[in-house]
C-alpha atoms as a PDB file:
ATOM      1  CA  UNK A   1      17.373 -31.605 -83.081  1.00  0.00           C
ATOM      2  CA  UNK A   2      16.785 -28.578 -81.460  1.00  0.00           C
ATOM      3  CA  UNK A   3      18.167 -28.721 -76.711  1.00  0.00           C
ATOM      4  CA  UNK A   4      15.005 -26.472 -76.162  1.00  0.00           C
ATOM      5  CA  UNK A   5      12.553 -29.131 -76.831  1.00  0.00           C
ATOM      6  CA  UNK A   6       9.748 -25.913 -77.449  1.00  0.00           C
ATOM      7  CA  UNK A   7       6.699 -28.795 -77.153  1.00  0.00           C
ATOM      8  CA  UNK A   8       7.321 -29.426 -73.598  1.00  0.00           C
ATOM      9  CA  UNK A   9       7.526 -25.870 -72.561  1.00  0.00           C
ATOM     10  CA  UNK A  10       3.668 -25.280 -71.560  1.00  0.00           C
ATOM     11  CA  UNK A  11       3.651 -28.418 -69.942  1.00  0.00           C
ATOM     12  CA  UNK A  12       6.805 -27.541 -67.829  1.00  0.00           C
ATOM     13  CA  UNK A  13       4.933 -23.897 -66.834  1.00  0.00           C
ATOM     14  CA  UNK A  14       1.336 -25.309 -65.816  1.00  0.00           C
ATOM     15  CA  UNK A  15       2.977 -28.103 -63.442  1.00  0.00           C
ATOM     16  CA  UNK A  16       5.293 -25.441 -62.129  1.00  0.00           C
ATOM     17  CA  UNK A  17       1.888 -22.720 -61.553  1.00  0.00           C
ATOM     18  CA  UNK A  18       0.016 -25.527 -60.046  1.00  0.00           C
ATOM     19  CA  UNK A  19       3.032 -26.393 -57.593  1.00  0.00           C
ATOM     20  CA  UNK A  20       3.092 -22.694 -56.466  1.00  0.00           C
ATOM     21  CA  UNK A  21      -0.602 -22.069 -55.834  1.00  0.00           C
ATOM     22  CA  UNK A  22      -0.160 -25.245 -53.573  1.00  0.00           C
ATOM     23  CA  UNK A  23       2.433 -23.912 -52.127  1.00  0.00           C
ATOM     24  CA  UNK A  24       1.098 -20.762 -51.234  1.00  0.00           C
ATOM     25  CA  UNK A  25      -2.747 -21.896 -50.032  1.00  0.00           C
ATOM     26  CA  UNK A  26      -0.498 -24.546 -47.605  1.00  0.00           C
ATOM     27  CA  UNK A  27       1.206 -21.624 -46.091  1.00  0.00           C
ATOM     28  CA  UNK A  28      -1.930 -19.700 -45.499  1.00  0.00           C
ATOM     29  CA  UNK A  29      -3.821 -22.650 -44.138  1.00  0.00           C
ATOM     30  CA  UNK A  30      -0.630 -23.234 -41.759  1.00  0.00           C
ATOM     31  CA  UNK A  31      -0.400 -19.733 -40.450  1.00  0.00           C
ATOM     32  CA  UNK A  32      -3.731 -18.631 -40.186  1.00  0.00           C
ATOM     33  CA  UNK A  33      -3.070 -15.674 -38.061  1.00  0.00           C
ATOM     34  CA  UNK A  34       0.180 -14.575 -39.365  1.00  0.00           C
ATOM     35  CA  UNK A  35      -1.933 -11.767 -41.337  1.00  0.00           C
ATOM     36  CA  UNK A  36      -4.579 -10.983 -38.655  1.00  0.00           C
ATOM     37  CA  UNK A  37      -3.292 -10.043 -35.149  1.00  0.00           C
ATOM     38  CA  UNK A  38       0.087  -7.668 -34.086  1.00  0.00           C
ATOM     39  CA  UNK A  39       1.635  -7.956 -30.809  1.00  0.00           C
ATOM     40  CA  UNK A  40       2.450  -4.235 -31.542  1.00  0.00           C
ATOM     41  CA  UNK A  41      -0.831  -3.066 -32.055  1.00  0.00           C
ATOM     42  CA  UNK A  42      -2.468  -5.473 -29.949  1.00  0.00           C
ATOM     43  CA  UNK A  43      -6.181  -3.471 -28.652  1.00  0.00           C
ATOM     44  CA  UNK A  44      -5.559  -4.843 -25.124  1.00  0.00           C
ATOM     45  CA  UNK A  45      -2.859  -2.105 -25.284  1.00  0.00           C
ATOM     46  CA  UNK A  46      -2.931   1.629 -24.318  1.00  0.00           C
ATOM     47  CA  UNK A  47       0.320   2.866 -25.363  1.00  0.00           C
ATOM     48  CA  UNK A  48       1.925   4.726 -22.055  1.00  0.00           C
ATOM     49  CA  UNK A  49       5.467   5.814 -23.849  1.00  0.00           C
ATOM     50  CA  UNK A  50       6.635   5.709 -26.808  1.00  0.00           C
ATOM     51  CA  UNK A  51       9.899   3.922 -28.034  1.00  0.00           C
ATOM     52  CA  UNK A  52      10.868   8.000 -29.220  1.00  0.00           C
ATOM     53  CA  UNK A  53      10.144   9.130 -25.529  1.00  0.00           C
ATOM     54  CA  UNK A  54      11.909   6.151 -23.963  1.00  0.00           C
ATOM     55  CA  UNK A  55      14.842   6.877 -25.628  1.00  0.00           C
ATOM     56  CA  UNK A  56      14.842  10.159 -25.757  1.00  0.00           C
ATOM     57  CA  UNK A  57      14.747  10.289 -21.530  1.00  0.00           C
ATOM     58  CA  UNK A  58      17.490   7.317 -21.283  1.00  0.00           C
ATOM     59  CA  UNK A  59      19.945   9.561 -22.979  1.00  0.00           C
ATOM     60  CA  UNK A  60      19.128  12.336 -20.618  1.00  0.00           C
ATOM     61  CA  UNK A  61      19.288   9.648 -17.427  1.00  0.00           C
ATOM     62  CA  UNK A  62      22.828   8.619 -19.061  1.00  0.00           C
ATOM     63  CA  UNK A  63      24.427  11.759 -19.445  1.00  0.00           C
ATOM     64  CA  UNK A  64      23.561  12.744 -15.583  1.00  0.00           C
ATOM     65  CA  UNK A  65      25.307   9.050 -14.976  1.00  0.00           C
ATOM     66  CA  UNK A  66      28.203   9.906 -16.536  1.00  0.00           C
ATOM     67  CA  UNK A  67      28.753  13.101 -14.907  1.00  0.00           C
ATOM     68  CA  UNK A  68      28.537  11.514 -12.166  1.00  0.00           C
ATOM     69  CA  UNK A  69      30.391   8.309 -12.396  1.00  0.00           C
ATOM     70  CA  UNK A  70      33.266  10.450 -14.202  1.00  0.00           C
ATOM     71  CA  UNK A  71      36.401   8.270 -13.307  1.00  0.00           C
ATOM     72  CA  UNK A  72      35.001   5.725 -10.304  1.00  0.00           C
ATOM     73  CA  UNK A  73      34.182   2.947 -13.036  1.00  0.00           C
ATOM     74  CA  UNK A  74      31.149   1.954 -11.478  1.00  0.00           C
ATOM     75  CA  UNK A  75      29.247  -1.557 -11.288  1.00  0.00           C
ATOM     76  CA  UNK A  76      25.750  -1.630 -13.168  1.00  0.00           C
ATOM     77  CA  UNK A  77      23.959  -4.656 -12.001  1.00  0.00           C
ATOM     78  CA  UNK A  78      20.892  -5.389 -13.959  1.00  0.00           C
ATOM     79  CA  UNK A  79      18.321  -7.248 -12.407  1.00  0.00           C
ATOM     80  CA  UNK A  80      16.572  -9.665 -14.653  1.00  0.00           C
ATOM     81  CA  UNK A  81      14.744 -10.212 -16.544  1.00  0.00           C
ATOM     82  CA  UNK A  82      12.676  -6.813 -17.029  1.00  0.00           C
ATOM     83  CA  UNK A  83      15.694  -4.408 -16.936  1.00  0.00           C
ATOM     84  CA  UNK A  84      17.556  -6.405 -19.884  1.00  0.00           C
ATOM     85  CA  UNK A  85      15.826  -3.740 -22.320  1.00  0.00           C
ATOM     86  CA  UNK A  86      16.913  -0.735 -20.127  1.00  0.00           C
ATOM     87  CA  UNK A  87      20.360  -1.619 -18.939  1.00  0.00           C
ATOM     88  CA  UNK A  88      21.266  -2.066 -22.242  1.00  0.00           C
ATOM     89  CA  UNK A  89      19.859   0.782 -23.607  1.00  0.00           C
ATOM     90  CA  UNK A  90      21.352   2.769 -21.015  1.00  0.00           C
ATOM     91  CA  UNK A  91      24.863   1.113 -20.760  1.00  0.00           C
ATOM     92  CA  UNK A  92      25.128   3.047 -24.696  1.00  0.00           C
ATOM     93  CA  UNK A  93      24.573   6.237 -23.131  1.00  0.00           C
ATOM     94  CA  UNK A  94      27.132   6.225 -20.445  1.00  0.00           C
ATOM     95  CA  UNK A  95      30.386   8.102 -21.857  1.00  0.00           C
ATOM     96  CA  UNK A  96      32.510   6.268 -18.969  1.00  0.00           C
ATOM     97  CA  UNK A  97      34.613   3.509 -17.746  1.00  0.00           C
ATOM     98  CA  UNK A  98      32.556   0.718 -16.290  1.00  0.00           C
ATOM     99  CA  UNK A  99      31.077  -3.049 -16.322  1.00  0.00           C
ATOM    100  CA  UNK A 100      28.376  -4.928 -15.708  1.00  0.00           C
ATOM    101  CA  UNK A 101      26.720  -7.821 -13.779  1.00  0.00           C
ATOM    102  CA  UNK A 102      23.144  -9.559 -13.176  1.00  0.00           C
ATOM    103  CA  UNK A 103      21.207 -10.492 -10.692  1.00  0.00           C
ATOM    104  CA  UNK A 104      18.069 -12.139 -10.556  1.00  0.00           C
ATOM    105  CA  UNK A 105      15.400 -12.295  -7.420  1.00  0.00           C
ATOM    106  CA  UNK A 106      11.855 -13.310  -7.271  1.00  0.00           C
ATOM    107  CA  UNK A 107       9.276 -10.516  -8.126  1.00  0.00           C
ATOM    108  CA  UNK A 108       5.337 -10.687  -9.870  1.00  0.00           C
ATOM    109  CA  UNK A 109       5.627 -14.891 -10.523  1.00  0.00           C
ATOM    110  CA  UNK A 110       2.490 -14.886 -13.160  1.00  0.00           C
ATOM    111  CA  UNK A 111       0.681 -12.671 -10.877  1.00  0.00           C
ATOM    112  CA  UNK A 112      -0.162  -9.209 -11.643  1.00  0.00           C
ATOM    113  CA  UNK A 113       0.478  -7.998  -7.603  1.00  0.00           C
ATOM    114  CA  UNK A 114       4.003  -8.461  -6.027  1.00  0.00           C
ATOM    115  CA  UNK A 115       4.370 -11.579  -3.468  1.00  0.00           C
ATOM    116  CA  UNK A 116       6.413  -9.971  -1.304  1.00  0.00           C
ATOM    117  CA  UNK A 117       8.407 -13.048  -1.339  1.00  0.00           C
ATOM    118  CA  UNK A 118      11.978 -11.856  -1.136  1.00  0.00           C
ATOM    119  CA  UNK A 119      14.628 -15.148  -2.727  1.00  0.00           C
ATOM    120  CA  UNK A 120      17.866 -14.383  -4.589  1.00  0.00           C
ATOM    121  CA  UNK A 121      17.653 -16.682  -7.668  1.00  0.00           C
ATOM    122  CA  UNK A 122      21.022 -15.779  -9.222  1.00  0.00           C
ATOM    123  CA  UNK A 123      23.464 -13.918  -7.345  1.00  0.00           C
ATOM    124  CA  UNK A 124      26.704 -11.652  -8.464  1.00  0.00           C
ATOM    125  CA  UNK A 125      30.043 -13.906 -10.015  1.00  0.00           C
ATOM    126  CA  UNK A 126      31.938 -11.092  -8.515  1.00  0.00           C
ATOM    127  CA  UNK A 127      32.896  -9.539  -5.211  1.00  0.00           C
ATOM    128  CA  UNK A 128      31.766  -5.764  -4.741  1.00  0.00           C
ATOM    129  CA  UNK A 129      33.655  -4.540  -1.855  1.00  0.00           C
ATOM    130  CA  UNK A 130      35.147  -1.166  -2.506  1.00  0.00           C
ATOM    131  CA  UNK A 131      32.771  -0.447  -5.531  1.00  0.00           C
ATOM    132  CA  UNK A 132      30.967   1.973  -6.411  1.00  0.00           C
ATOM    133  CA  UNK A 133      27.268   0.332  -7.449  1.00  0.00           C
ATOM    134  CA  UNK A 134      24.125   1.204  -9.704  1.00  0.00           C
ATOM    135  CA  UNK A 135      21.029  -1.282  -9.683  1.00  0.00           C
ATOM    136  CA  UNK A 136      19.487  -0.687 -12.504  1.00  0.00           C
ATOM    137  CA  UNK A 137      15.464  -1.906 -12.102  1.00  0.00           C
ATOM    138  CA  UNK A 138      13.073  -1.568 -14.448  1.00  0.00           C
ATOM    139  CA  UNK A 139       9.764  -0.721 -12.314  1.00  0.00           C
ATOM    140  CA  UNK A 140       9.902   0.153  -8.322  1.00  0.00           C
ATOM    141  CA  UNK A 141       6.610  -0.411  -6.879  1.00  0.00           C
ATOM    142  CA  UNK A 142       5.748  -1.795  -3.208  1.00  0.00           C
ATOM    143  CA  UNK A 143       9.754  -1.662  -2.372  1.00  0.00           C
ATOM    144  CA  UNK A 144       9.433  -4.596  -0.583  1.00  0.00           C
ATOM    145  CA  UNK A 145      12.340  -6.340  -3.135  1.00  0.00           C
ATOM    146  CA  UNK A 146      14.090  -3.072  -4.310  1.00  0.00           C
ATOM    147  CA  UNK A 147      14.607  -2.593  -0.211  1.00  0.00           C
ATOM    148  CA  UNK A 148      15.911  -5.653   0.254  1.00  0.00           C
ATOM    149  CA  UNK A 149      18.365  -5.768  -2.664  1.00  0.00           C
ATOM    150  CA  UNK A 150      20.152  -2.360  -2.065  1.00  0.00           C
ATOM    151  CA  UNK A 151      20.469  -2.946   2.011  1.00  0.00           C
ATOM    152  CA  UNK A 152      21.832  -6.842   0.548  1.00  0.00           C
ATOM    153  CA  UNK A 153      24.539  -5.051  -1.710  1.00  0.00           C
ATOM    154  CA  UNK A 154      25.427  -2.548   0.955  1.00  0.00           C
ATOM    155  CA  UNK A 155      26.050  -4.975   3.759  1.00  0.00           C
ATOM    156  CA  UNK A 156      28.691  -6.296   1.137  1.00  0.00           C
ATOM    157  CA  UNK A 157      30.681  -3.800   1.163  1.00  0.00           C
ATOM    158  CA  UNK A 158      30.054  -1.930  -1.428  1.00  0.00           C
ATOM    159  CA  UNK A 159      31.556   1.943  -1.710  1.00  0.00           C
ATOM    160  CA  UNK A 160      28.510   3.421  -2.765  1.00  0.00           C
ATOM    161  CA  UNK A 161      25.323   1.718  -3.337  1.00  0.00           C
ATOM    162  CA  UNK A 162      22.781   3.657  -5.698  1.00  0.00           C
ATOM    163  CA  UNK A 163      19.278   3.057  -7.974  1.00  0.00           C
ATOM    164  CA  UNK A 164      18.280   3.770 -11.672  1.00  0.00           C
ATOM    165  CA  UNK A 165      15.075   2.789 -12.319  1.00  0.00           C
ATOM    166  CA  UNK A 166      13.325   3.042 -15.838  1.00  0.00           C
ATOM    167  CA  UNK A 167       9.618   3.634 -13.732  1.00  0.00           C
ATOM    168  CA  UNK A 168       8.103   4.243 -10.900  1.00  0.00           C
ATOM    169  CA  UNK A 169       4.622   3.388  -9.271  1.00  0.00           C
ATOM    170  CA  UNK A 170       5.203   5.402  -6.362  1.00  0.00           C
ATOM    171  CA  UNK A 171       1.130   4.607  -5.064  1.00  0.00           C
ATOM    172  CA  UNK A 172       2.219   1.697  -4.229  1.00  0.00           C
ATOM    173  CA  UNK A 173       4.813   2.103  -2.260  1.00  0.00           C
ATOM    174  CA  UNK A 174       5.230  -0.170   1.198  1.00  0.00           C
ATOM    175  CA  UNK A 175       8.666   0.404   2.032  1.00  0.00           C
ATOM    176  CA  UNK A 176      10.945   3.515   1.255  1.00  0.00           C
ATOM    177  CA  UNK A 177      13.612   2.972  -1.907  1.00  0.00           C
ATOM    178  CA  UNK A 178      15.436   6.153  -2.950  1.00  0.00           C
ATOM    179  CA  UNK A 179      15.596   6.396  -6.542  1.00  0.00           C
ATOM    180  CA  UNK A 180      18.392   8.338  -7.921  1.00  0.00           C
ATOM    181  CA  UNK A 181      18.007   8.323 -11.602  1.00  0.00           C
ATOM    182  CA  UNK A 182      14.360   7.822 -12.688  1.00  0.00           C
ATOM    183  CA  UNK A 183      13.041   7.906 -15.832  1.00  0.00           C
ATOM    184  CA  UNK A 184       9.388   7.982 -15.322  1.00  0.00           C
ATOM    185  CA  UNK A 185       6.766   8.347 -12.531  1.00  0.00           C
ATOM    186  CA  UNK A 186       3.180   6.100 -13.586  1.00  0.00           C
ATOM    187  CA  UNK A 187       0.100   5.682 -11.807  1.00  0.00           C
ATOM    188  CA  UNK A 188      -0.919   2.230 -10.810  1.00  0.00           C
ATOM    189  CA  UNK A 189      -1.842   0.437 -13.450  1.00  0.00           C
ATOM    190  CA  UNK A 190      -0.280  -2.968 -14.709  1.00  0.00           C
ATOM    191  CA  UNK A 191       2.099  -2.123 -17.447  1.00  0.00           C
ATOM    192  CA  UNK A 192       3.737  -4.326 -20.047  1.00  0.00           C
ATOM    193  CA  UNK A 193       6.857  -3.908 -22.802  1.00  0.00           C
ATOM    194  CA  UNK A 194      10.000  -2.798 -22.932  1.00  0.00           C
ATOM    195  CA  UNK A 195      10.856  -5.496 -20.551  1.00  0.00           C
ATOM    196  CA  UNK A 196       8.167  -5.888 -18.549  1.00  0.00           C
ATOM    197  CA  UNK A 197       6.127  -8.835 -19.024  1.00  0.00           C
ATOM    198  CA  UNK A 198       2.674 -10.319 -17.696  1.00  0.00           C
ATOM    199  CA  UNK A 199       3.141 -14.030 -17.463  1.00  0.00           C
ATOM    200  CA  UNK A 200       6.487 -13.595 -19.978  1.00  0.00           C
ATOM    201  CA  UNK A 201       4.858 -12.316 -22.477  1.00  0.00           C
ATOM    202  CA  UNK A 202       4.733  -8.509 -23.774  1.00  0.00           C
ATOM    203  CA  UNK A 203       8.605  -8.238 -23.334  1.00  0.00           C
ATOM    204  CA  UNK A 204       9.042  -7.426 -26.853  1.00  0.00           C
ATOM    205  CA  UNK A 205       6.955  -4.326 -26.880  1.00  0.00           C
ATOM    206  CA  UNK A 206       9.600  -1.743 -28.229  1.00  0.00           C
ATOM    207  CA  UNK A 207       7.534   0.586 -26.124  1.00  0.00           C
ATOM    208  CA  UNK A 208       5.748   0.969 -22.654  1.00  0.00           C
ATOM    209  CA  UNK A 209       1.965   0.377 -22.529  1.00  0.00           C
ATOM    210  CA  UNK A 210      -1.007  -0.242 -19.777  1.00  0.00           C
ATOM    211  CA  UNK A 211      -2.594  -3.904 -19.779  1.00  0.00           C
ATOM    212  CA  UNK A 212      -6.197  -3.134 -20.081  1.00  0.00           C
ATOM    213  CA  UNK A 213      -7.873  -6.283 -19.465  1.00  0.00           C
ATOM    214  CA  UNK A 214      -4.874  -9.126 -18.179  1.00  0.00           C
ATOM    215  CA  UNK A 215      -7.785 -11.836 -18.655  1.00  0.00           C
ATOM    216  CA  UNK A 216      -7.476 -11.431 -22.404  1.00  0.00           C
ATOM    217  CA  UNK A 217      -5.182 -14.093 -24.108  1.00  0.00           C
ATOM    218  CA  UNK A 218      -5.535 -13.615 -27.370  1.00  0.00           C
END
């Protein structure tokens, strides 16, 4: 007796072409959108800079740092959560000694205007006296918290006490915050991506874009 058993093979392929069409409209019904929207190309999105021109002025921002910095193994401190993206970008373009830390301190909330609230929500694990320092920021707009932060740092001690920022909204601007290594100047508009967020979301963007309408949720 033949171990193929031939008369049960068209049975054995409709039950398994019926179990796959199943399958397949269950998927669809459970993620109806999966096919339909892109955070990426999301219309609520005017595309400011491009990943390409992002990176392309980091590696020019990180070989002026490392000219710099040459030999004083400085102190990045990122603040969180919007300069994750940058620092991290940037920290791969520095050709010299040097380490890191985080800080985090209240900013936007879920608010597209700043508070002007001014808390320290996490604080450095290490002493800076005698170091030299580089916040590095994602956005500077009213200065209220960038001001705040670098005369904080300095009253610590610090050796040197300086600010790369990925952008700046310079309209904006309530209290004076030197910049020393900028990547962009914008106008004032509420931008997302890259890090930036409006009520956590749009972090994820690989590149920087204006929020045309905030009231939009989908």
């Amino acid at each position: 007796m033949s171990h193929h058993q031939p008369d049960r093979q068209p049975g054995f392929l409709t039950a398994r072409f019926n179990h796959d069409s199943y399958f397949q409209e269950m998927t669809d019904l459970a993620t109806p959108s999966a096919h339909m929207t892109s955070e990426f190309s999301n219309p609520n999105l005017d595309v400011l800079f491009s990943q390409e021109t992002i990176a392309a002025r980091i590696k020019e921002l990180g070989a002026e740092i490392t000219r710099d910095y040459a030999g004083m193994n400085p102190l990045l401190i990122g603040v969180l959560k919007g300069a994750c993206f940058f620092l991290s970008d940037l920290l791969r373009t520095i050709d010299t000694r040097l380490s890191i830390e985080f800080m985090a301190i209240s900013s936007y909330g879920s608010s597209t205007r700043t508070s002007g609230e001014v808390r320290i929500m996490k604080d450095l694990d290490v002493p800076i006296e005698g170091r030299h320092i580089l916040v590095v920021e994602d956005i500077v707009d009213t200065g209220l918290t960038l001001s705040y932060l670098m005369a904080n740092l300095e009253s610590r001690g610090a050796a040197s006490v300086k600010l790369a920022a990925l952008l700046d909204k310079a309209e904006r601007r309530e209290r004076p915050v030197q910049i020393d290594y900028l990547g962009f100047q914008i106008p004032d508009h509420f931008v997302v991506g890259y890090g930036l967020d409006f009520a956590e979301r749009y972090r994820n963007l690989p590149f920087i874009a204006v929020l045309k309408n905030p009231e939009l949720t989908s």
